[in-house]
Protein backbone atom coordinates (compact mmCIF):
# COMPACT_ATOMS: atom_id res chain seq x y z
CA UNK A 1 132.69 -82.30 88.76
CA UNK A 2 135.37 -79.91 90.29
CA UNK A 3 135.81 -76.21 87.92
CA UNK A 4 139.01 -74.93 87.23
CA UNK A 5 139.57 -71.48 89.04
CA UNK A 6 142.10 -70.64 86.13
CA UNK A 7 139.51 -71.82 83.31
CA UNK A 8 136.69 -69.31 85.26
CA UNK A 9 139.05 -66.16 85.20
CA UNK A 10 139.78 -66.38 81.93
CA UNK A 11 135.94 -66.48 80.87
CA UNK A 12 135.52 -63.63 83.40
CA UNK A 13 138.49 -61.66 81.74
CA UNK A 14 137.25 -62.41 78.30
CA UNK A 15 133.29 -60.74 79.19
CA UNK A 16 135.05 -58.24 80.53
CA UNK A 17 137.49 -57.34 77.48
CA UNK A 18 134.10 -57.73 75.36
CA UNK A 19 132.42 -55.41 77.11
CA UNK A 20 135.57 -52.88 76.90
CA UNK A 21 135.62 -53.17 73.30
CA UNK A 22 132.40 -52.37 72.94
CA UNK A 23 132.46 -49.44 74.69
CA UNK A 24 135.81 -48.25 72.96
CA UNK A 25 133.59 -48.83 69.60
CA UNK A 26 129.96 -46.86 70.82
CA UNK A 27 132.91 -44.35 72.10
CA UNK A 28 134.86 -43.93 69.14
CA UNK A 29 131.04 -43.71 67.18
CA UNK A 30 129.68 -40.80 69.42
CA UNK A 31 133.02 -38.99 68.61
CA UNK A 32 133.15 -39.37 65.08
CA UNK A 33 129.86 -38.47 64.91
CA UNK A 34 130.07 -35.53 66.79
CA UNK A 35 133.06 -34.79 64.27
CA UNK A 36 135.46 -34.84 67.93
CA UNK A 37 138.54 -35.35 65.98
CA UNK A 38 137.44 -32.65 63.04
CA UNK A 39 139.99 -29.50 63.66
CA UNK A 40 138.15 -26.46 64.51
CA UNK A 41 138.44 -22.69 64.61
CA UNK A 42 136.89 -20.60 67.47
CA UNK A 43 135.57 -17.25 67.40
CA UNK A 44 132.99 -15.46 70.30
CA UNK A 45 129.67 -13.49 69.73
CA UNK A 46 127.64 -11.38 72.15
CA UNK A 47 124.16 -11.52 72.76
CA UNK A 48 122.22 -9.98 75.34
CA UNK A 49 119.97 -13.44 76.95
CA UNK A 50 121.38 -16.84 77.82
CA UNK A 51 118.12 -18.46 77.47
CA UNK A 52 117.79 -21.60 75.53
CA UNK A 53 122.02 -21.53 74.90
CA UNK A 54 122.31 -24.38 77.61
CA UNK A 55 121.10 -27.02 74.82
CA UNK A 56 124.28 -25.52 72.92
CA UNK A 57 122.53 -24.63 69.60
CA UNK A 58 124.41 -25.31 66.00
CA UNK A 59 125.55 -22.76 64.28
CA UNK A 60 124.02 -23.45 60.24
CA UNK A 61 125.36 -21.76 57.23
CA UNK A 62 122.31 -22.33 54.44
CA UNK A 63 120.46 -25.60 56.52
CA UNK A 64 124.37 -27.40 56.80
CA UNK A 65 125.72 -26.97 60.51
CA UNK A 66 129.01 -25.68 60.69
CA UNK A 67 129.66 -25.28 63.57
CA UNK A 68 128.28 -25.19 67.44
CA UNK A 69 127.86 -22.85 70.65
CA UNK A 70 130.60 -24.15 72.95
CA UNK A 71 130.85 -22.61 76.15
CA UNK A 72 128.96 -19.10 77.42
CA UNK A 73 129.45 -16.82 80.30
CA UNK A 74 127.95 -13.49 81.65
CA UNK A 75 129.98 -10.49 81.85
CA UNK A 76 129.69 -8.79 85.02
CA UNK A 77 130.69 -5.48 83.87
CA UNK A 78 128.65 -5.19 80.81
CA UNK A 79 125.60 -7.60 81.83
CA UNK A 80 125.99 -9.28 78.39
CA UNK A 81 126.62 -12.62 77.52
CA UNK A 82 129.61 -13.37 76.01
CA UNK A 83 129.18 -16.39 73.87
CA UNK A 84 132.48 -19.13 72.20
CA UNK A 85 131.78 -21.07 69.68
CA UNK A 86 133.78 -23.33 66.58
CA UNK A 87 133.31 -23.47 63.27
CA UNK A 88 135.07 -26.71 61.70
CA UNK A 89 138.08 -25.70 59.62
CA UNK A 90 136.55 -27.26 56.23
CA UNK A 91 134.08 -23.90 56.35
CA UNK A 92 136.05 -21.36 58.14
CA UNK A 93 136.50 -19.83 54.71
CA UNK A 94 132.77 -18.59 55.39
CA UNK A 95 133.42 -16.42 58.86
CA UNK A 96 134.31 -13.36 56.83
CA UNK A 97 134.71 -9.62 57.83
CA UNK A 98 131.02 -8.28 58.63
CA UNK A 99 129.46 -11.39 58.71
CA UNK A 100 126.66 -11.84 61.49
CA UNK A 101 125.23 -14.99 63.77
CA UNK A 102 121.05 -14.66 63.32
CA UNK A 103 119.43 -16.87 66.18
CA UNK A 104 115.96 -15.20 66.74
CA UNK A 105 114.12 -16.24 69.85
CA UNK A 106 110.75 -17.99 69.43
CA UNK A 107 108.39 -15.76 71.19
CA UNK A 108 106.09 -18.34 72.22
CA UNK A 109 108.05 -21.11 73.11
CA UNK A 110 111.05 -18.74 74.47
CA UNK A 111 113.67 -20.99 72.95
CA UNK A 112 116.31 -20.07 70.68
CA UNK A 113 116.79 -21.20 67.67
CA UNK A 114 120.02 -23.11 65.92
CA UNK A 115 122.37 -19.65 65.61
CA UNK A 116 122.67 -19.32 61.16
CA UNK A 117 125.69 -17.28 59.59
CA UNK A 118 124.75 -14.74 57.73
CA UNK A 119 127.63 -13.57 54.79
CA UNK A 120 127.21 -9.76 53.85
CA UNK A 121 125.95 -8.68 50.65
CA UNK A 122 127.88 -9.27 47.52
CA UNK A 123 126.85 -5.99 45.95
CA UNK A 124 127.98 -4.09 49.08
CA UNK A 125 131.21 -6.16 49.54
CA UNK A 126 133.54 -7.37 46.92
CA UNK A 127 136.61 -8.78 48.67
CA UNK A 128 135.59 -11.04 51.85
CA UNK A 129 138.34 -11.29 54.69
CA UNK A 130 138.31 -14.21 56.44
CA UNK A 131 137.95 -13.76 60.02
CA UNK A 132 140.76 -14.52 62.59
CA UNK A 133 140.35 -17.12 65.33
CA UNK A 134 139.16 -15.48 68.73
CA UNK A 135 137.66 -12.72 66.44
CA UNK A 136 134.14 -11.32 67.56
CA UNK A 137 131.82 -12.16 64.96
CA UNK A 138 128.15 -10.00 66.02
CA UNK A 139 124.98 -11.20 66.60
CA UNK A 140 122.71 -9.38 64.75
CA UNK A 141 120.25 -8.31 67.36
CA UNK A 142 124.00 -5.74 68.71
CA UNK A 143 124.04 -2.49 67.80
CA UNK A 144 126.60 -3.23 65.30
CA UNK A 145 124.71 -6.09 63.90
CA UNK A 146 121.92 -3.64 63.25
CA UNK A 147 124.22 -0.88 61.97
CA UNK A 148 125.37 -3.69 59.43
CA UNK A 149 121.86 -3.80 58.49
CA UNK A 150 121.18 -0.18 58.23
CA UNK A 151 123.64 0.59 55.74
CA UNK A 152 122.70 -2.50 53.64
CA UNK A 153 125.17 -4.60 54.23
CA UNK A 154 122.95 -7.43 55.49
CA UNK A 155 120.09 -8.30 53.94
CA UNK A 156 117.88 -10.28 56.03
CA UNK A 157 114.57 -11.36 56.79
CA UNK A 158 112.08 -10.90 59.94
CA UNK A 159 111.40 -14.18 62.32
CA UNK A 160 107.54 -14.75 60.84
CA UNK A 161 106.10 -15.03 64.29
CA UNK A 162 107.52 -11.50 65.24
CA UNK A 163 106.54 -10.00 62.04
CA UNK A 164 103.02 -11.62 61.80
CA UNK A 165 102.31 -10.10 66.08
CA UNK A 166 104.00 -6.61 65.16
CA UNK A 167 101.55 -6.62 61.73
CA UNK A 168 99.06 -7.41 64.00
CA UNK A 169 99.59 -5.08 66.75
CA UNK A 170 99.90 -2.13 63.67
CA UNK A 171 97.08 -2.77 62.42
CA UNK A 172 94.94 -2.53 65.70
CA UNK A 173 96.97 0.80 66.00
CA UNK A 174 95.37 1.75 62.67
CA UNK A 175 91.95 0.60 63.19
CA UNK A 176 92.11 2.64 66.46
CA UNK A 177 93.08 6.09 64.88
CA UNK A 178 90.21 8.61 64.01
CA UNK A 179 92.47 10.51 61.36
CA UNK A 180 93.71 6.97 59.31
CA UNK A 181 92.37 7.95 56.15
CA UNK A 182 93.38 4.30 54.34
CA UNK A 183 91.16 2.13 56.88
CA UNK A 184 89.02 4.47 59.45
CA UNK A 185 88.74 3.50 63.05
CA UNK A 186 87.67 0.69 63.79
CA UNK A 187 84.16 1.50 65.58
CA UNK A 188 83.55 3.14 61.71
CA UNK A 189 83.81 0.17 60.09
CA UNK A 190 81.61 -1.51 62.96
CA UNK A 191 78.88 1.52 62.79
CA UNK A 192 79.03 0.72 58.56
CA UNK A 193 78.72 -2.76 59.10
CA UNK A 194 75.86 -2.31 61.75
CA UNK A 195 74.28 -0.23 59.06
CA UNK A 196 74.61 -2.38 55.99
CA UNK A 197 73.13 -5.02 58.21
CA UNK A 198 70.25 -3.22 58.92
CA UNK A 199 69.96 -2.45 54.84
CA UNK A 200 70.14 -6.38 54.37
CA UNK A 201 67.21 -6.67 57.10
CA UNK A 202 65.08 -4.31 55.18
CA UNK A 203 65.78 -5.65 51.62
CA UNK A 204 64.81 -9.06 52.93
CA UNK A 205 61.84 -8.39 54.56
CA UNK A 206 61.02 -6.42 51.10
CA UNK A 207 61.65 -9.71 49.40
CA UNK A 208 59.58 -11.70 51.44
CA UNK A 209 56.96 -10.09 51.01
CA UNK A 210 56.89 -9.48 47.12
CA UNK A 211 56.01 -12.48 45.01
CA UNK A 212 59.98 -12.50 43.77
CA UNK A 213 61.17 -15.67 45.71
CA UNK A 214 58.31 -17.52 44.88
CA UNK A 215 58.40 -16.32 41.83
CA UNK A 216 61.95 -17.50 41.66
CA UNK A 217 61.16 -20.81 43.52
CA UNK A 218 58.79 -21.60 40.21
CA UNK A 219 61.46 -20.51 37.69
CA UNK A 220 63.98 -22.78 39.65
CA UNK A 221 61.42 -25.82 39.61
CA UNK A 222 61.09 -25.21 36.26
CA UNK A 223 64.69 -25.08 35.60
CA UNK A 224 64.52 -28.18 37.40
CA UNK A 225 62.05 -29.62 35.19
CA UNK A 226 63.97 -28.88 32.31
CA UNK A 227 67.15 -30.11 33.26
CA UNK A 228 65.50 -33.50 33.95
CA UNK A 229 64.16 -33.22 30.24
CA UNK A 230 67.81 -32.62 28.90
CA UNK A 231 68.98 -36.11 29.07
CA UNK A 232 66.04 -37.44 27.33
CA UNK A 233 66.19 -34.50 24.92
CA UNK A 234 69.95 -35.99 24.43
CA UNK A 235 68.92 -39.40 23.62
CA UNK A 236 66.48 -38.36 20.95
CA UNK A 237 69.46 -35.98 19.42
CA UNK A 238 71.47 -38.73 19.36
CA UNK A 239 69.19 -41.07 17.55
CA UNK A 240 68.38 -38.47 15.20
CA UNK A 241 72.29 -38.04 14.74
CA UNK A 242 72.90 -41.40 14.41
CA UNK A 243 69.61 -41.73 11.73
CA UNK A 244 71.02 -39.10 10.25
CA UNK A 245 74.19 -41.03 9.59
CA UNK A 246 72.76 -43.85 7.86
CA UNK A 247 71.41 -41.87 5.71
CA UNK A 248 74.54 -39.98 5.02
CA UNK A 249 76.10 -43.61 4.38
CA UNK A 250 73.39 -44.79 1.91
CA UNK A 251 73.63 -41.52 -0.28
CA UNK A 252 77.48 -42.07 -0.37
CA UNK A 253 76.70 -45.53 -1.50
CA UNK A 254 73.99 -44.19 -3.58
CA UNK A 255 76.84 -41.08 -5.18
CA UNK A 256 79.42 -44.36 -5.69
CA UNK A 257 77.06 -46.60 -7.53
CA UNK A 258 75.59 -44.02 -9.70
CA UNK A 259 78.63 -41.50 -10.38
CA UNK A 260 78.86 -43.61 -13.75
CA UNK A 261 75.10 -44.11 -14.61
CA UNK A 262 76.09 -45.61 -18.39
CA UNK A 263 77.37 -48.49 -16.70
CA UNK A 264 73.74 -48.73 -14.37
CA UNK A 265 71.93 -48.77 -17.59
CA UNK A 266 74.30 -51.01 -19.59
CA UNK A 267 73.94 -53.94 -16.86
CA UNK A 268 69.95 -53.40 -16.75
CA UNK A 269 69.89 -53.53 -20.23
CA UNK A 270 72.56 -56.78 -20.23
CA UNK A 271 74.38 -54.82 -22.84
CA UNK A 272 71.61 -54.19 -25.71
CA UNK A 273 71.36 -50.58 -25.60
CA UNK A 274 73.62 -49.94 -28.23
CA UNK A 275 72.19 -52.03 -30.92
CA UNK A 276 68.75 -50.62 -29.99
CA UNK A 277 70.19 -47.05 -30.46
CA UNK A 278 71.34 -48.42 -33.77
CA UNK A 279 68.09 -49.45 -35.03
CA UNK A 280 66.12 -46.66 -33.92
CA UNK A 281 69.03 -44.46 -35.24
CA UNK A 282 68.22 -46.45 -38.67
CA UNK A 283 64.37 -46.54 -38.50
CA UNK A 284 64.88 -42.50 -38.00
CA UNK A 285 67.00 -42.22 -41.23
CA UNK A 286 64.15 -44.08 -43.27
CA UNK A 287 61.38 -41.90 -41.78
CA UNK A 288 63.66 -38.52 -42.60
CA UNK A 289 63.97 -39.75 -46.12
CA UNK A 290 60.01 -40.55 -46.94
CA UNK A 291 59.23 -37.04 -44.95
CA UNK A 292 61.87 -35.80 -47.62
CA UNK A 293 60.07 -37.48 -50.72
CA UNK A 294 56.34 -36.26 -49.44
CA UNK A 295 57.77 -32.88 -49.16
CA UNK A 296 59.25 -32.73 -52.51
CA UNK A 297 55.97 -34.25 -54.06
CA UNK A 298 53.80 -31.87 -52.13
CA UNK A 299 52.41 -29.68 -54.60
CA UNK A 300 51.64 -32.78 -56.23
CA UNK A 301 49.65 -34.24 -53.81
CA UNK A 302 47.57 -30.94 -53.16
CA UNK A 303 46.82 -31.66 -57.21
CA UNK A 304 45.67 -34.57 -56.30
CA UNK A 305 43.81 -33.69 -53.12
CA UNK A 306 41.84 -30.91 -55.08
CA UNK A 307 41.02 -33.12 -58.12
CA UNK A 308 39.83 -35.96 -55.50
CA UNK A 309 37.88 -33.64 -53.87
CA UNK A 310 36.19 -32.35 -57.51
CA UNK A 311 34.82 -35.47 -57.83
CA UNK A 312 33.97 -36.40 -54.51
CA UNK A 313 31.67 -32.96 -55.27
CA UNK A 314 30.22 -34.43 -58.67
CA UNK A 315 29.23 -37.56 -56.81
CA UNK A 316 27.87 -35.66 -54.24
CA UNK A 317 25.55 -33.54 -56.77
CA UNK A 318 25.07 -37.02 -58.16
CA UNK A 319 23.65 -38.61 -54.97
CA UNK A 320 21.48 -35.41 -54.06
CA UNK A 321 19.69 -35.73 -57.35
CA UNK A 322 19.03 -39.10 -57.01
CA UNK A 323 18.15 -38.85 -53.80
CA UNK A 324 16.02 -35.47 -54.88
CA UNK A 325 13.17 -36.52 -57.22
CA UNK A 326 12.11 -33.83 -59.71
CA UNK A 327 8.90 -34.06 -59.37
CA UNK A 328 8.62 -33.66 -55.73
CA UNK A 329 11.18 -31.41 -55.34
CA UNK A 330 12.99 -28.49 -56.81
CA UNK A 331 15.64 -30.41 -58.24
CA UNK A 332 19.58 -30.33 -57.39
CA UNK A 333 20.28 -28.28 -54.37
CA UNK A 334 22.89 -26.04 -55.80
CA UNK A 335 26.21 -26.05 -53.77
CA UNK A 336 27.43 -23.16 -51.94
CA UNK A 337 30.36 -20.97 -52.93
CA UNK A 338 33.90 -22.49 -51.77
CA UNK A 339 36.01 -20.61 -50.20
CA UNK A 340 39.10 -22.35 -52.63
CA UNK A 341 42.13 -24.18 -51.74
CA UNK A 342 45.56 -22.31 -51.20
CA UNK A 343 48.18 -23.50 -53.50
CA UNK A 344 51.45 -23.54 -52.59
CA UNK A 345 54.13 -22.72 -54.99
């Protein structure tokens, strides 16, 4: 089977305007996303060490990169490097009349970090001028960056690596000065701690040989002792509790059946209280009205009583001479004197 030559180019020529295309499309990617076709504005900034600009650092306003370092170049005359970079056009608004570029150096690593725009302060400046393109916009490590500073119109704060070595390096100044009345030199505070050492020796060496630790030793067993009992001790609280709520619950039943005891004796009773009440109620009535009678016939009766007991007397005398013959004896026995019977009006 013979190919066509013309058939082959074309499948050669179609690969390669594939490949084209695709290249035109990563192309076209890489430049949008290096916002290419975004209009910019350039200005130029001074600083006084190239090192680390090569990467071309962004230049941030607040975390948002607005712009980048674009070219850089050492001035022979002034041995300072003179620095251009853009700012896209949608935030040139923000490169305004003593505005700085902050990009401290990391003093370990001896990079530099993304450059970040720094506005002045709005108490210090009221009307911001927006800066001209070309216009020199200072770093703030210049002389005029720091004059900015000094009169407060930047307000800024320290790279934390250089403040935490300069802390550092004051206070080893301090510790080293005889006269620092605040924190004393430093082979003080050694001497002092030397000596309170030496005070902790002695104190434990007093404590080991007094009976305190094993003193202490015994009140911590026993502490353990008694924590071990405390769960127990819980269980019996809570059966007592819980003992002690039954019998909460029976006296409440108890209070509800007898907070109306007439009813209690009413169904003992199966309802004959009443007509029991009535009868002794009745009975009563007759009894008041025959203690009634006997009191009205009282002086009566004591009539009666005393004539009963005259008689009863005779027939006594009567018996004792019978019973007394008068020839053996002396006859009657004669009776004593009474002491009488009160009469009652």
């Amino acid at each position: 089977m013979q190919h066509n030559p013309k058939n082959t180019n074309k499948i050669v020529l179609l690969f390669i305007l594939v490949g084209v295309a695709i290249l035109v499309v990563f192309t076209v990617m890489v430049l949008v996303n290096n916002k290419t076709f975004v209009d910019r504005t350039h200005y130029r900034t001074i600083v006084d060490n190239a090192k680390g600009l090569s990467g071309k650092p962004a230049v941030l306003f607040k975390g948002l990169e607005i712009g980048r370092i674009e070219t850089f170049a050492l001035n022979p005359n002034t041995n300072d490097i003179e620095v251009d970079f853009f700012v896209f056009d949608q935030y040139k608004s923000k490169v305004v009349k003593y505005a700085v570029l902050g990009g401290h150096k990391n003093t370990l690593l001896g990079d530099i970090s993304p450059f970040e725009l720094i506005l002045p302060t709005a108490t210090k400046i009221h009307n911001f001028d927006v800066l001209a393109a070309g216009d020199l916009v200072p770093h703030i490590d210049s002389d005029l960056g720091q004059a900015y500073i000094k009169n407060g119109l930047i307000a800024v704060q320290g790279n934390s690596i250089d403040s935490i070595i300069a802390s550092v390096n004051t206070l080893l100044l301090n510790f080293q000065k005889e006269n620092n009345p605040d924190a004393g030199s430093i082979f003080r505070i050694l001497d002092r701690v030397a000596k309170m050492t030496d005070h902790l020796l002695s104190v434990s060496e007093a404590l080991q040989k007094s009976n305190i630790l094993v003193q202490a030793e015994g009140m911590m067993g026993q502490g353990k002792d008694y924590l071990g009992a405390l769960p127990k001790l819980f269980i019996r609280v809570n059966d007592v509790i819980d003992g002690a709520e039954g019998v909460v619950k029976q006296a409440s039943l108890l209070i509800t059946k007898y907070s109306q005891p007439e009813l209690i004796v009413e169904g003992i009773t199966d309802g004959k209280i009443p007509p029991m009440l009535d009868n002794v109620n009745a009975s009563l009535t007759v009894l008041q009205t025959m203690l009634n009678d006997i009191h009205a016939e009282r002086d009566q009766l004591v009539i009666t009583v005393h004539s009963v007991q005259q008689v009863l007397n005779k027939l006594d005398k009567t018996l004792q001479g019978l019973n007394n013959n008068p020839l053996l004896k002396d006859g009657i026995k004669k009776d004593p004197k009474g002491t009488g019977i009160e009469m009652n009006d």
